[in-house]
PDB file of N, CA and C in Angstrom:
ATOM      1  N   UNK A   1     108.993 146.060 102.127  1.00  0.00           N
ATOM      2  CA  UNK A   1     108.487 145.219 103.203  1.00  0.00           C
ATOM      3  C   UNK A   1     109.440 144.051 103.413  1.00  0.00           C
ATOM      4  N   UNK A   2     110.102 143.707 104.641  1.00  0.00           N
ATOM      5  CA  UNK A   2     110.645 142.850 104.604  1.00  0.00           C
ATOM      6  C   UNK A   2     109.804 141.594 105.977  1.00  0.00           C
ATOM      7  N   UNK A   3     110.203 140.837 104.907  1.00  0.00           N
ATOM      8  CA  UNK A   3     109.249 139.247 106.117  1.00  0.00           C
ATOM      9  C   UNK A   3     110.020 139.120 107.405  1.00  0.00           C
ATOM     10  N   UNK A   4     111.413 138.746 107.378  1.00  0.00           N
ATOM     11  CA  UNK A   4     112.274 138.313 108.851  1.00  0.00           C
ATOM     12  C   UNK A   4     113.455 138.706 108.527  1.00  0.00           C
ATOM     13  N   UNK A   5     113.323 140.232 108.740  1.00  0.00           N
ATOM     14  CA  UNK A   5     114.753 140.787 108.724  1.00  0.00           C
ATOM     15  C   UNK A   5     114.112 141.749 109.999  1.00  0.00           C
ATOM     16  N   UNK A   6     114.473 141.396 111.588  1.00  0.00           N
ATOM     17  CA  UNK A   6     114.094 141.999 112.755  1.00  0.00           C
ATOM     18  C   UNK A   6     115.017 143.372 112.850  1.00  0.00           C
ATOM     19  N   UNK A   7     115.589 143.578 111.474  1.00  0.00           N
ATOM     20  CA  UNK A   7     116.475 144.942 112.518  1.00  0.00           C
ATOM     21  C   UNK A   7     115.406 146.263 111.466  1.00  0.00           C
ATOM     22  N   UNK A   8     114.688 145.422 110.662  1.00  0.00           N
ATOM     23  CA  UNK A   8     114.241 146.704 110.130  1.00  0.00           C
ATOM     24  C   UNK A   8     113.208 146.914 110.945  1.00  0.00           C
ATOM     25  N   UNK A   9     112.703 148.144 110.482  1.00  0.00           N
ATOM     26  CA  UNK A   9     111.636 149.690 111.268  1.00  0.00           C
ATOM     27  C   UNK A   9     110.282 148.593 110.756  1.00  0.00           C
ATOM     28  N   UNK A  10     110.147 148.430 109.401  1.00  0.00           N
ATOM     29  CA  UNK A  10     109.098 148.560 109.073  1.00  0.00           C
ATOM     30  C   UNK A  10     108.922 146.942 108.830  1.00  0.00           C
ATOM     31  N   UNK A  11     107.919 146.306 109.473  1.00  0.00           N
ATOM     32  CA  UNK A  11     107.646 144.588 108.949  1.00  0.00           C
ATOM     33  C   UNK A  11     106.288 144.631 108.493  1.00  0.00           C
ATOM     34  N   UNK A  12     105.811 143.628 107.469  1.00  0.00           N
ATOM     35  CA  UNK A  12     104.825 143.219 106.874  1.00  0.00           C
ATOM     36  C   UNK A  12     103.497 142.734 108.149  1.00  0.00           C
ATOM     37  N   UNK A  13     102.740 143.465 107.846  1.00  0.00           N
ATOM     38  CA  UNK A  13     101.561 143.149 108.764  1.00  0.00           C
ATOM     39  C   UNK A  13     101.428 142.317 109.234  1.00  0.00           C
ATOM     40  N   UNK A  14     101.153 141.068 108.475  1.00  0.00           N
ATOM     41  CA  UNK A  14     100.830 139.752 108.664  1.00  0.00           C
ATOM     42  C   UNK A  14     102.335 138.584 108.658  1.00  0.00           C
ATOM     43  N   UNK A  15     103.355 138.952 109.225  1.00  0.00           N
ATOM     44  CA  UNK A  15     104.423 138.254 109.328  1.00  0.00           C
ATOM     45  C   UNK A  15     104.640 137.108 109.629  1.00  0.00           C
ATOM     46  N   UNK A  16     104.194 137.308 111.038  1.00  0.00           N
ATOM     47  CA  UNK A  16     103.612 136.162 111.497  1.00  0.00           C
ATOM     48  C   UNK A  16     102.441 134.619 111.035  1.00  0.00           C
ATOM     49  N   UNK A  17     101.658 135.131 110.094  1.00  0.00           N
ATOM     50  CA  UNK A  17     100.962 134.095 109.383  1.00  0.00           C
ATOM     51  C   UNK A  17     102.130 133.999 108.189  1.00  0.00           C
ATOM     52  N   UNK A  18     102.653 135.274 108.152  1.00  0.00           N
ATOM     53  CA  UNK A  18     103.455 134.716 106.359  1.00  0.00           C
ATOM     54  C   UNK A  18     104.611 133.380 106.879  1.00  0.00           C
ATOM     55  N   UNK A  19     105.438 133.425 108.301  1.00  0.00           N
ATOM     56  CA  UNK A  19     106.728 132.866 108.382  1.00  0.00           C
ATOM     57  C   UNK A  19     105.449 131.335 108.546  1.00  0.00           C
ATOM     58  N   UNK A  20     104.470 131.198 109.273  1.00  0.00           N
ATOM     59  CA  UNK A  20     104.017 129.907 109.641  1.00  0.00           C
ATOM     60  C   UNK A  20     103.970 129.267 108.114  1.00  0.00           C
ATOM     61  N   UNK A  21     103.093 130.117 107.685  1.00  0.00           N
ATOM     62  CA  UNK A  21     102.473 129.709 106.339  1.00  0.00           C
ATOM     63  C   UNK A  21     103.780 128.745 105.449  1.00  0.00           C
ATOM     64  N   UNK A  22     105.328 129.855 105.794  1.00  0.00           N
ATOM     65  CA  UNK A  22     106.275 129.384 104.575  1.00  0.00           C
ATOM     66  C   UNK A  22     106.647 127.983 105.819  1.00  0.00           C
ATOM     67  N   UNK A  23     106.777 128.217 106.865  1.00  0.00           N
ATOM     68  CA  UNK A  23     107.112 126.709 107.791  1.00  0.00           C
ATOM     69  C   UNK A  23     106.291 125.642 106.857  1.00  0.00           C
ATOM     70  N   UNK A  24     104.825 125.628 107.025  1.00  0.00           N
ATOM     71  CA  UNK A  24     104.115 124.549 106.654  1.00  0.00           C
ATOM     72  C   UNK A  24     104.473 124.199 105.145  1.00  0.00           C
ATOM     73  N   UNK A  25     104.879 124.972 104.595  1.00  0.00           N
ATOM     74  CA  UNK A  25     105.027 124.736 102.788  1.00  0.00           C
ATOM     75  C   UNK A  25     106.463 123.962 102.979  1.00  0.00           C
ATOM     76  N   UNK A  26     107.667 124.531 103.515  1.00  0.00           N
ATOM     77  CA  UNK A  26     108.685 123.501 103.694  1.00  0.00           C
ATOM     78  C   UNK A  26     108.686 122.439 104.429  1.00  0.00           C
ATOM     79  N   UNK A  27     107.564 122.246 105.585  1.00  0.00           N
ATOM     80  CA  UNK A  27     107.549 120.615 105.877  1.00  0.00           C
ATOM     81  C   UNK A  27     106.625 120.046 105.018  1.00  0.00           C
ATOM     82  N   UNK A  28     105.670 120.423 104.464  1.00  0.00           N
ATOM     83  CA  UNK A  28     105.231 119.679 103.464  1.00  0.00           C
ATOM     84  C   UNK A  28     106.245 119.480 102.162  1.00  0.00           C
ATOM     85  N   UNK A  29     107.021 120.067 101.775  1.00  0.00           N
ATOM     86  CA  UNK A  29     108.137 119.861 100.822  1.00  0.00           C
ATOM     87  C   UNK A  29     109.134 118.550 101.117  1.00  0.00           C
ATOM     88  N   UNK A  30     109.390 119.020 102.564  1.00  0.00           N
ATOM     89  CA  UNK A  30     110.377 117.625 102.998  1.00  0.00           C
ATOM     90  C   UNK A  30     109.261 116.455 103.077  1.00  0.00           C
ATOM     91  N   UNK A  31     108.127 116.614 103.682  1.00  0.00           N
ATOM     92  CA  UNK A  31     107.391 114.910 103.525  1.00  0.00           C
ATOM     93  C   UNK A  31     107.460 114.412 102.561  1.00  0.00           C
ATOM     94  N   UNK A  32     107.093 115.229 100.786  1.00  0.00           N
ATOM     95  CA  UNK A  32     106.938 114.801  99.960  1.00  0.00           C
ATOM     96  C   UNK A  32     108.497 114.106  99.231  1.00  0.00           C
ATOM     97  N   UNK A  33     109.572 114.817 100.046  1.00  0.00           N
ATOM     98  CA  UNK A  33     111.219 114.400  99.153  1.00  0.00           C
ATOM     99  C   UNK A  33     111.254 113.137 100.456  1.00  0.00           C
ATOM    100  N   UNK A  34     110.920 113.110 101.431  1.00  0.00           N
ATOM    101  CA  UNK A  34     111.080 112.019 102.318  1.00  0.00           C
ATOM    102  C   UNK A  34     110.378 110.597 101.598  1.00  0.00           C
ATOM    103  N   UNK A  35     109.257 110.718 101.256  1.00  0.00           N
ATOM    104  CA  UNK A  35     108.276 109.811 100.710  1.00  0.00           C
ATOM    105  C   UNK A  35     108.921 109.401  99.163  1.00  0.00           C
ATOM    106  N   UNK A  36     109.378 110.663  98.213  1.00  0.00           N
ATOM    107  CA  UNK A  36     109.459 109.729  96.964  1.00  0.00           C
ATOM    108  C   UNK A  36     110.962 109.252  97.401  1.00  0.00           C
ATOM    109  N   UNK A  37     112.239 108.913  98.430  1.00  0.00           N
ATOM    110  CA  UNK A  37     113.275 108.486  98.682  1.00  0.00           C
ATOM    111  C   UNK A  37     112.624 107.557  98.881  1.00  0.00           C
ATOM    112  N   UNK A  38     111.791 107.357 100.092  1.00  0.00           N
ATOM    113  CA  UNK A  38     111.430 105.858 100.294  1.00  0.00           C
ATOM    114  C   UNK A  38     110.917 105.231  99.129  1.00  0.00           C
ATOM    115  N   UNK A  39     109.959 105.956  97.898  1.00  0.00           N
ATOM    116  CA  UNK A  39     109.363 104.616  97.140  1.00  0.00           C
ATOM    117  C   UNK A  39     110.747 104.456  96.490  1.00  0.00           C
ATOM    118  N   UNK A  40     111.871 105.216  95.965  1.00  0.00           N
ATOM    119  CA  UNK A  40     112.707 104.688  95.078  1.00  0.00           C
ATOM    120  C   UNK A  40     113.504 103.615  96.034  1.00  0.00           C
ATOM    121  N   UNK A  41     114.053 103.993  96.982  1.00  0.00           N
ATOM    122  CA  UNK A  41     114.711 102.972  97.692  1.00  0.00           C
ATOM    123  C   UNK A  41     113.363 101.624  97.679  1.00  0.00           C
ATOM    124  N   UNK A  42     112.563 101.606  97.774  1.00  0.00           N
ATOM    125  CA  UNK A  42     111.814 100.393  98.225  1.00  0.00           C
ATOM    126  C   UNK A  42     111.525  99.989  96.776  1.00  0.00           C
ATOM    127  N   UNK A  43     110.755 100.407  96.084  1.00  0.00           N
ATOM    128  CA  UNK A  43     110.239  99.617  94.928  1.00  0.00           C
ATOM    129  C   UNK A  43     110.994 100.173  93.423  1.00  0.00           C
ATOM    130  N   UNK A  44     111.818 100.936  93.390  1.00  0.00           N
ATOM    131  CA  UNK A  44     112.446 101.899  92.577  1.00  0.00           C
ATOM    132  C   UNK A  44     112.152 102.427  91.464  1.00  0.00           C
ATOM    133  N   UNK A  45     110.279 102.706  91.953  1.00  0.00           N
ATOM    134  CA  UNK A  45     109.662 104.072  91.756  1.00  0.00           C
ATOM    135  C   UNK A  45     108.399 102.651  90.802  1.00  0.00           C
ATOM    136  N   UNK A  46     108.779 101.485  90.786  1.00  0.00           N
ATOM    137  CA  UNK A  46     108.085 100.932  90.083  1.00  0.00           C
ATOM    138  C   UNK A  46     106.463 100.332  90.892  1.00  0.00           C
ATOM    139  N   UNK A  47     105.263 100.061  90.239  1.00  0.00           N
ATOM    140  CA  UNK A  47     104.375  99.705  91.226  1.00  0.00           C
ATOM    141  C   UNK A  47     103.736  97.998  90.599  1.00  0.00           C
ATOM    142  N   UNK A  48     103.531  98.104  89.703  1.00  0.00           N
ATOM    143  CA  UNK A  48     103.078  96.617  88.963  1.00  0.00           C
ATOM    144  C   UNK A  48     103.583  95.367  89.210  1.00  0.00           C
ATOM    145  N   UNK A  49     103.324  94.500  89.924  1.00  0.00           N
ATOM    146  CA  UNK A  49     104.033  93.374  89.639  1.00  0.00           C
ATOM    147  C   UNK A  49     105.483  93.534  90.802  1.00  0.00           C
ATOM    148  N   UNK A  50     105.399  94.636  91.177  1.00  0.00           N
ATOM    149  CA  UNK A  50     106.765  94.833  92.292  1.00  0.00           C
ATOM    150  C   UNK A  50     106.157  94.168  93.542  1.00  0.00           C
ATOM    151  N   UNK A  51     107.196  92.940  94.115  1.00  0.00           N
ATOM    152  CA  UNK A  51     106.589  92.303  94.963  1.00  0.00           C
ATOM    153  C   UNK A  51     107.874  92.329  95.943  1.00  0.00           C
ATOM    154  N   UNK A  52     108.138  92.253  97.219  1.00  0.00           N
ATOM    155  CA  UNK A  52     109.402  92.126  97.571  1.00  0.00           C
ATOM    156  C   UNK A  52     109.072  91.567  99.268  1.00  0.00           C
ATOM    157  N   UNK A  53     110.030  91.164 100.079  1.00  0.00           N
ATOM    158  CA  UNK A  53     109.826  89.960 100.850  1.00  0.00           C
ATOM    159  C   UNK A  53     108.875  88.662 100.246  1.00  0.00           C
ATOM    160  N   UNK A  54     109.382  88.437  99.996  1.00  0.00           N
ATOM    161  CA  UNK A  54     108.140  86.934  98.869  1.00  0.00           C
ATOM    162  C   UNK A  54     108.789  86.217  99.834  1.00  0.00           C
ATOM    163  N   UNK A  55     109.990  85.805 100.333  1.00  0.00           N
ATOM    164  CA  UNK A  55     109.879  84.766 101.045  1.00  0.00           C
ATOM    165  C   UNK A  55     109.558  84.569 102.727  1.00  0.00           C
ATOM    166  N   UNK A  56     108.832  85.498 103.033  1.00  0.00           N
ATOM    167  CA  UNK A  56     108.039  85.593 103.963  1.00  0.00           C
ATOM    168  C   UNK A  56     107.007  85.571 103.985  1.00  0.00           C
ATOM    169  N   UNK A  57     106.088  85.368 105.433  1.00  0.00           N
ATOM    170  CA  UNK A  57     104.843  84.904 105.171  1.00  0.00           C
ATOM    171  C   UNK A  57     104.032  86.333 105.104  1.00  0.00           C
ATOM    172  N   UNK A  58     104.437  87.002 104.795  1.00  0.00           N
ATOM    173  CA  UNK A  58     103.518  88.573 104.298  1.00  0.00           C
ATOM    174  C   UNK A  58     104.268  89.096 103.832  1.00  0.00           C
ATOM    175  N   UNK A  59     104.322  88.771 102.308  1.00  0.00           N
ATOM    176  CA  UNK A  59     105.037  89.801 101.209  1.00  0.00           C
ATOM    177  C   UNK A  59     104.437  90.997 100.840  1.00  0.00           C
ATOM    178  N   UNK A  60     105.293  92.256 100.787  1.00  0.00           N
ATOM    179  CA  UNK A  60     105.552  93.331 100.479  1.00  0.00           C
ATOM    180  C   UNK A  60     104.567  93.416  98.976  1.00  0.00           C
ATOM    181  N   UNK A  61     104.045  94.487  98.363  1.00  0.00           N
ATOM    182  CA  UNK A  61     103.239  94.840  97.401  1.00  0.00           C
ATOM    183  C   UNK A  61     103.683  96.626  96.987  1.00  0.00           C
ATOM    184  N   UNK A  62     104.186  96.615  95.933  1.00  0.00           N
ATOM    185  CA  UNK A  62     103.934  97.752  95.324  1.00  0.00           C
ATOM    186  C   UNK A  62     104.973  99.378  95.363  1.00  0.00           C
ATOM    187  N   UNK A  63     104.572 100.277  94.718  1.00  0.00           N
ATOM    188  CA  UNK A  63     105.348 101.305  95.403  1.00  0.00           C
ATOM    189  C   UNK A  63     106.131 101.734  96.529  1.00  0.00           C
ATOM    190  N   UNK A  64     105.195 101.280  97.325  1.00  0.00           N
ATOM    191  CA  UNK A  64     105.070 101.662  99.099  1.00  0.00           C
ATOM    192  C   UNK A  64     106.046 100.204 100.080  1.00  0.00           C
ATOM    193  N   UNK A  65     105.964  99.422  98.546  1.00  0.00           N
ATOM    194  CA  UNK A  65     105.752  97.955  99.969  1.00  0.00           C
ATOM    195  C   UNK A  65     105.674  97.777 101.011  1.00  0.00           C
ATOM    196  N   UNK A  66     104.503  98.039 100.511  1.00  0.00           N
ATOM    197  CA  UNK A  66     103.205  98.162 102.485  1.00  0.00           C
ATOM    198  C   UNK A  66     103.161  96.100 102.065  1.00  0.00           C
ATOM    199  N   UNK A  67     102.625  95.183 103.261  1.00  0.00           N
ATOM    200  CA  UNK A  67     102.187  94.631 103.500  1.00  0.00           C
ATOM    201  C   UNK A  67     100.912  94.919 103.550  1.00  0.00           C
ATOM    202  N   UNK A  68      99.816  93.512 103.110  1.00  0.00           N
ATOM    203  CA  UNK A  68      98.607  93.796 103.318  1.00  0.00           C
ATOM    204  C   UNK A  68      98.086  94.204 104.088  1.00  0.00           C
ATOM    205  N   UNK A  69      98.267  93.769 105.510  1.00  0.00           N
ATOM    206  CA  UNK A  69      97.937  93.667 107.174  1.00  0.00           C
ATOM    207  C   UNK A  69      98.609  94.960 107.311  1.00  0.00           C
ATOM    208  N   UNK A  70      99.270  95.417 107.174  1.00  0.00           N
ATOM    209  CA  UNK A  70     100.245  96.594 107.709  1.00  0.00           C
ATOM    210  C   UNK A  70      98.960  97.865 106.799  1.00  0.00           C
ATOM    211  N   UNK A  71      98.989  97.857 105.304  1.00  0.00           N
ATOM    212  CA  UNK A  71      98.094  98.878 104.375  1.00  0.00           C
ATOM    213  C   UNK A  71      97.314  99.180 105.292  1.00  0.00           C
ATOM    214  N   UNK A  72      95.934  97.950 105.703  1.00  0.00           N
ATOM    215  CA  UNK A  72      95.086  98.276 106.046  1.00  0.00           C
ATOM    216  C   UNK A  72      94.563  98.784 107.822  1.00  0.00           C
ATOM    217  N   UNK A  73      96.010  98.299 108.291  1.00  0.00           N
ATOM    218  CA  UNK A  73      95.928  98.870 109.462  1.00  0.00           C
ATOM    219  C   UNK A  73      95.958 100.006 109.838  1.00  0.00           C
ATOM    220  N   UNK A  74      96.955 100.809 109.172  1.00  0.00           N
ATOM    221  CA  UNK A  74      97.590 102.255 108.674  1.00  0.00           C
ATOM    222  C   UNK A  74      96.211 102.824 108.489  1.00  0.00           C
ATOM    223  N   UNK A  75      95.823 102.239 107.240  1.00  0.00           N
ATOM    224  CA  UNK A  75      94.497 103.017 106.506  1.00  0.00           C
ATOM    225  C   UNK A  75      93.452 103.015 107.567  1.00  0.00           C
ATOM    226  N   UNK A  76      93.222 102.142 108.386  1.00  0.00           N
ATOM    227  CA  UNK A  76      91.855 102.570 109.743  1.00  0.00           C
ATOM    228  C   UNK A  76      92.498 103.508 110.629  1.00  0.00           C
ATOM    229  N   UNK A  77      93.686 103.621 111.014  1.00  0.00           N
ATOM    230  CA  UNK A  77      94.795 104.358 111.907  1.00  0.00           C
ATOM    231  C   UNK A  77      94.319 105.901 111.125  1.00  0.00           C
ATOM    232  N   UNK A  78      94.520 106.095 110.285  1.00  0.00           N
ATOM    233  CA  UNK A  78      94.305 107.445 109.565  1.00  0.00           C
ATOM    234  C   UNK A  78      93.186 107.836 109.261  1.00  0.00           C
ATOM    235  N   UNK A  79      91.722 106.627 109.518  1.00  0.00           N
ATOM    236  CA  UNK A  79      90.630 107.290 109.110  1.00  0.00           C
ATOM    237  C   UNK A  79      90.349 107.336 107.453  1.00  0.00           C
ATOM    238  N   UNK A  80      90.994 106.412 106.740  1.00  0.00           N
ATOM    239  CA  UNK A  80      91.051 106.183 105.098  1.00  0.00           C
ATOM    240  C   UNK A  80      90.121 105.240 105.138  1.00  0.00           C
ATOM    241  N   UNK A  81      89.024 105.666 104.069  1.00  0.00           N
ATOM    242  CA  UNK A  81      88.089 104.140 103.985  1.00  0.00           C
ATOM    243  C   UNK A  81      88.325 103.834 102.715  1.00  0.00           C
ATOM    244  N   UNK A  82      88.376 102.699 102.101  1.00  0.00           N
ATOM    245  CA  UNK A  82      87.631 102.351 100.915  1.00  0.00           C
ATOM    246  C   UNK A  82      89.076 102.693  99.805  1.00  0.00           C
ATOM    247  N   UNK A  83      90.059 102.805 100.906  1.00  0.00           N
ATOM    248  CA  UNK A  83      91.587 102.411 100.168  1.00  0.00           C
ATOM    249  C   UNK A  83      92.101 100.897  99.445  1.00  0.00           C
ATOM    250  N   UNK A  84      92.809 100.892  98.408  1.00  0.00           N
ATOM    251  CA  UNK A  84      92.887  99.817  97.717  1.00  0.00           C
ATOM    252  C   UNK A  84      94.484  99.515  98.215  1.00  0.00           C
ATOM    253  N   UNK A  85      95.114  98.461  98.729  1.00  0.00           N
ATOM    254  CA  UNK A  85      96.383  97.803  98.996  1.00  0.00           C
ATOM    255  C   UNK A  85      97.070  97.703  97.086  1.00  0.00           C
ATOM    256  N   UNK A  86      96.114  97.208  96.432  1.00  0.00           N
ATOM    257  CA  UNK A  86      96.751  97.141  95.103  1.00  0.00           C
ATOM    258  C   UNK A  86      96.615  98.578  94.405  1.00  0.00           C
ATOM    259  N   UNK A  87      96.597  99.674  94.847  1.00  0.00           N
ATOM    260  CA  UNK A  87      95.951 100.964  94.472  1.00  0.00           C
ATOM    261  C   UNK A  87      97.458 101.601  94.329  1.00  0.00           C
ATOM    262  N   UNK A  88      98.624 102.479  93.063  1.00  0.00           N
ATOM    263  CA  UNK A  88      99.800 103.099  93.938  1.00  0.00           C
ATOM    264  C   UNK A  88      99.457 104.288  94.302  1.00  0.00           C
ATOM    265  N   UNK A  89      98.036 104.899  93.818  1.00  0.00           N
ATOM    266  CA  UNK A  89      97.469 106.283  94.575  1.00  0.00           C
ATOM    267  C   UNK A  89      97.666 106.135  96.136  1.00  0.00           C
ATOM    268  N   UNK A  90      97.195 105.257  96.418  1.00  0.00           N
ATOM    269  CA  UNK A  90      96.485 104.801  97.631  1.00  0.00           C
ATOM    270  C   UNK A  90      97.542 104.376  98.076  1.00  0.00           C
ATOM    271  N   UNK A  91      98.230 103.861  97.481  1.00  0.00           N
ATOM    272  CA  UNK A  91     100.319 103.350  98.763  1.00  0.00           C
ATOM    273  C   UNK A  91     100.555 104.870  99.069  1.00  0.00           C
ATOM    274  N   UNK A  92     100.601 105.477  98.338  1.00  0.00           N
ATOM    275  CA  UNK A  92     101.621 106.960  98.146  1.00  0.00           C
ATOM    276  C   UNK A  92     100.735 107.764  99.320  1.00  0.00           C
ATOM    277  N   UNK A  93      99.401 107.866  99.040  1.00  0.00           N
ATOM    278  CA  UNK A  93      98.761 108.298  99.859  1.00  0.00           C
ATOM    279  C   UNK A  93      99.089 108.248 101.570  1.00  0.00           C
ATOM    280  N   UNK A  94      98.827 106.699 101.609  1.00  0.00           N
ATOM    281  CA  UNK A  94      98.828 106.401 102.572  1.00  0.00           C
ATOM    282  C   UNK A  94     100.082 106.714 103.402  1.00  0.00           C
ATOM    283  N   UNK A  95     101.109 106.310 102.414  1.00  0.00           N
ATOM    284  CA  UNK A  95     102.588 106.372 103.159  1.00  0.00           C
ATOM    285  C   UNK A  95     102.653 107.381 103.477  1.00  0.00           C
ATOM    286  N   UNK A  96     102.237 108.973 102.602  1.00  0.00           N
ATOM    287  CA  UNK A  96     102.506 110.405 103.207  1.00  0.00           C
ATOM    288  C   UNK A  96     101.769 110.346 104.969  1.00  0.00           C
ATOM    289  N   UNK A  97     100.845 110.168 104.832  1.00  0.00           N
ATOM    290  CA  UNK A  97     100.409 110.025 106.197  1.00  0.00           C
ATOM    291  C   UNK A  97     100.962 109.389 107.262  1.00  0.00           C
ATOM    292  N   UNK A  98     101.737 108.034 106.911  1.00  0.00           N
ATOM    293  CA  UNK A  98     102.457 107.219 107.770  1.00  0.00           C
ATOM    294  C   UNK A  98     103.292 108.400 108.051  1.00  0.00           C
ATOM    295  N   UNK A  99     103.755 108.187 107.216  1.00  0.00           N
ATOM    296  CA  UNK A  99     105.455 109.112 107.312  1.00  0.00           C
ATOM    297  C   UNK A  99     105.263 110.704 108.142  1.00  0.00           C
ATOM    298  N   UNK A 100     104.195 111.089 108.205  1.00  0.00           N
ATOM    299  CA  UNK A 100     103.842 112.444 108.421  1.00  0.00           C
ATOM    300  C   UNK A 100     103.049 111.863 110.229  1.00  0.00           C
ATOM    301  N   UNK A 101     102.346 111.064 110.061  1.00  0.00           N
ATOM    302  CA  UNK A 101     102.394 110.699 111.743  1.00  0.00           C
ATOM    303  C   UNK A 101     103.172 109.658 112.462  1.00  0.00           C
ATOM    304  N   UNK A 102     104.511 109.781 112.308  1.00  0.00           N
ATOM    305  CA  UNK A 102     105.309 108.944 112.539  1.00  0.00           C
ATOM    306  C   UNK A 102     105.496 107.332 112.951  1.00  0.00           C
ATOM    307  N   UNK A 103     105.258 106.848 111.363  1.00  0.00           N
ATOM    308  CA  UNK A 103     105.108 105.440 111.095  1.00  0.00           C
ATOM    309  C   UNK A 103     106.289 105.220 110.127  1.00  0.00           C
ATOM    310  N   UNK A 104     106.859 106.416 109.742  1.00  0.00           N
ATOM    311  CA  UNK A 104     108.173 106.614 109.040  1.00  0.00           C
ATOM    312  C   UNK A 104     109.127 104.857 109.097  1.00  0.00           C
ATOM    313  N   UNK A 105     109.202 104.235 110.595  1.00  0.00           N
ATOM    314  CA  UNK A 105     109.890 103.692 111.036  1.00  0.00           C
ATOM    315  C   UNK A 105     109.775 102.038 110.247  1.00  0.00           C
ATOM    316  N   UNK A 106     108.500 102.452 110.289  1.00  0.00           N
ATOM    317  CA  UNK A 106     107.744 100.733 109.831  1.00  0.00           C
ATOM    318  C   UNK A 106     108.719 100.205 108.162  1.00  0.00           C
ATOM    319  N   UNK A 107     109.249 101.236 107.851  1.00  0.00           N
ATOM    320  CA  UNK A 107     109.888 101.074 106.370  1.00  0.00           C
ATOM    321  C   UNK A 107     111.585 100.933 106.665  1.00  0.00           C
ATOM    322  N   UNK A 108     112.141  99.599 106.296  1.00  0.00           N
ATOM    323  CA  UNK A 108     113.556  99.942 106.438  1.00  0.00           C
ATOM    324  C   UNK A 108     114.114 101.054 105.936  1.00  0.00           C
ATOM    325  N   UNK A 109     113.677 101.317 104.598  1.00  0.00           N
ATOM    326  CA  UNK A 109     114.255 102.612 103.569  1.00  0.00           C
ATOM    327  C   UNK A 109     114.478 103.795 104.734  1.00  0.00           C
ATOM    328  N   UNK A 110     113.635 104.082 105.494  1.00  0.00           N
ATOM    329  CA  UNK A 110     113.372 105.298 106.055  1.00  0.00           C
ATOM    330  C   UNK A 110     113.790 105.646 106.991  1.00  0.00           C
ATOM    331  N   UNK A 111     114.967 104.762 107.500  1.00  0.00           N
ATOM    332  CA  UNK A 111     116.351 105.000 108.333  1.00  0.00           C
ATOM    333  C   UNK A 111     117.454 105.591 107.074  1.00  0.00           C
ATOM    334  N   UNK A 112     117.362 105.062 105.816  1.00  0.00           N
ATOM    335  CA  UNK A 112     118.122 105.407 104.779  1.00  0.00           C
ATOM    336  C   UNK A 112     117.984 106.687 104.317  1.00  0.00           C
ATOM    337  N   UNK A 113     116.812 107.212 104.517  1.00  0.00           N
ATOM    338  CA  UNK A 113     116.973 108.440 103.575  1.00  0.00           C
ATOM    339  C   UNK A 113     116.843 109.490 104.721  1.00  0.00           C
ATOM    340  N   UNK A 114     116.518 109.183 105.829  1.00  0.00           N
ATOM    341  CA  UNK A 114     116.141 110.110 107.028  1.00  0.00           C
ATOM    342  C   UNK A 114     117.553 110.868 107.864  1.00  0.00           C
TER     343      UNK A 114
END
């Protein structure tokens, strides 16, 4: 049985769900190598105590360095309730979603690794 080799006779029944199926598994592969570039470029992979723009008036927090105002805006934008800004489940989380409905931008890193 071959998946996407069009010159053969004989193709796999379901080809068509198999090629979507492997599409969705490699863009979910790249969100996830897109996302851990950004936390290393941004917080470099660290979440505790990682604080960055401090000398602005809305410093950066964590893995993600989401801003507070920015976390929780994202998080109503996506339909996330009861997400924690100090949470790095909840940065990582969130950021896949940014990054996956194109909020990618909101992160300097993500001209860098893109």
């Amino acid at each position: 049985w071959i998946l996407s080799d069009s010159s053969s006779t004989k193709q796999h029944p379901n080809i068509e769900k198999l090629l979507e199926a492997e599409k969705e598994i490699t863009d979910r592969i790249e969100l996830l190598l897109t996302v851990n570039s950004i936390i290393l470029c941004e917080s470099s992979g660290k979440h505790e105590n990682t604080w960055g723009d401090k000398n602005y008036k809305f410093p950066a927090y964590g893995l993600g360095q989401f801003q507070q105002r920015t976390f929780y805006w994202l998080a109503i934008k996506a339909g996330y309730k009861n997400l924690k800004w100090e949470s790095a489940k909840d940065q990582v989380k969130l950021l896949m979603w940014a990054v996956d409905n194109g909020y990618g931008k909101l992160w300097s890193c993500y001209k860098k690794v893109k």
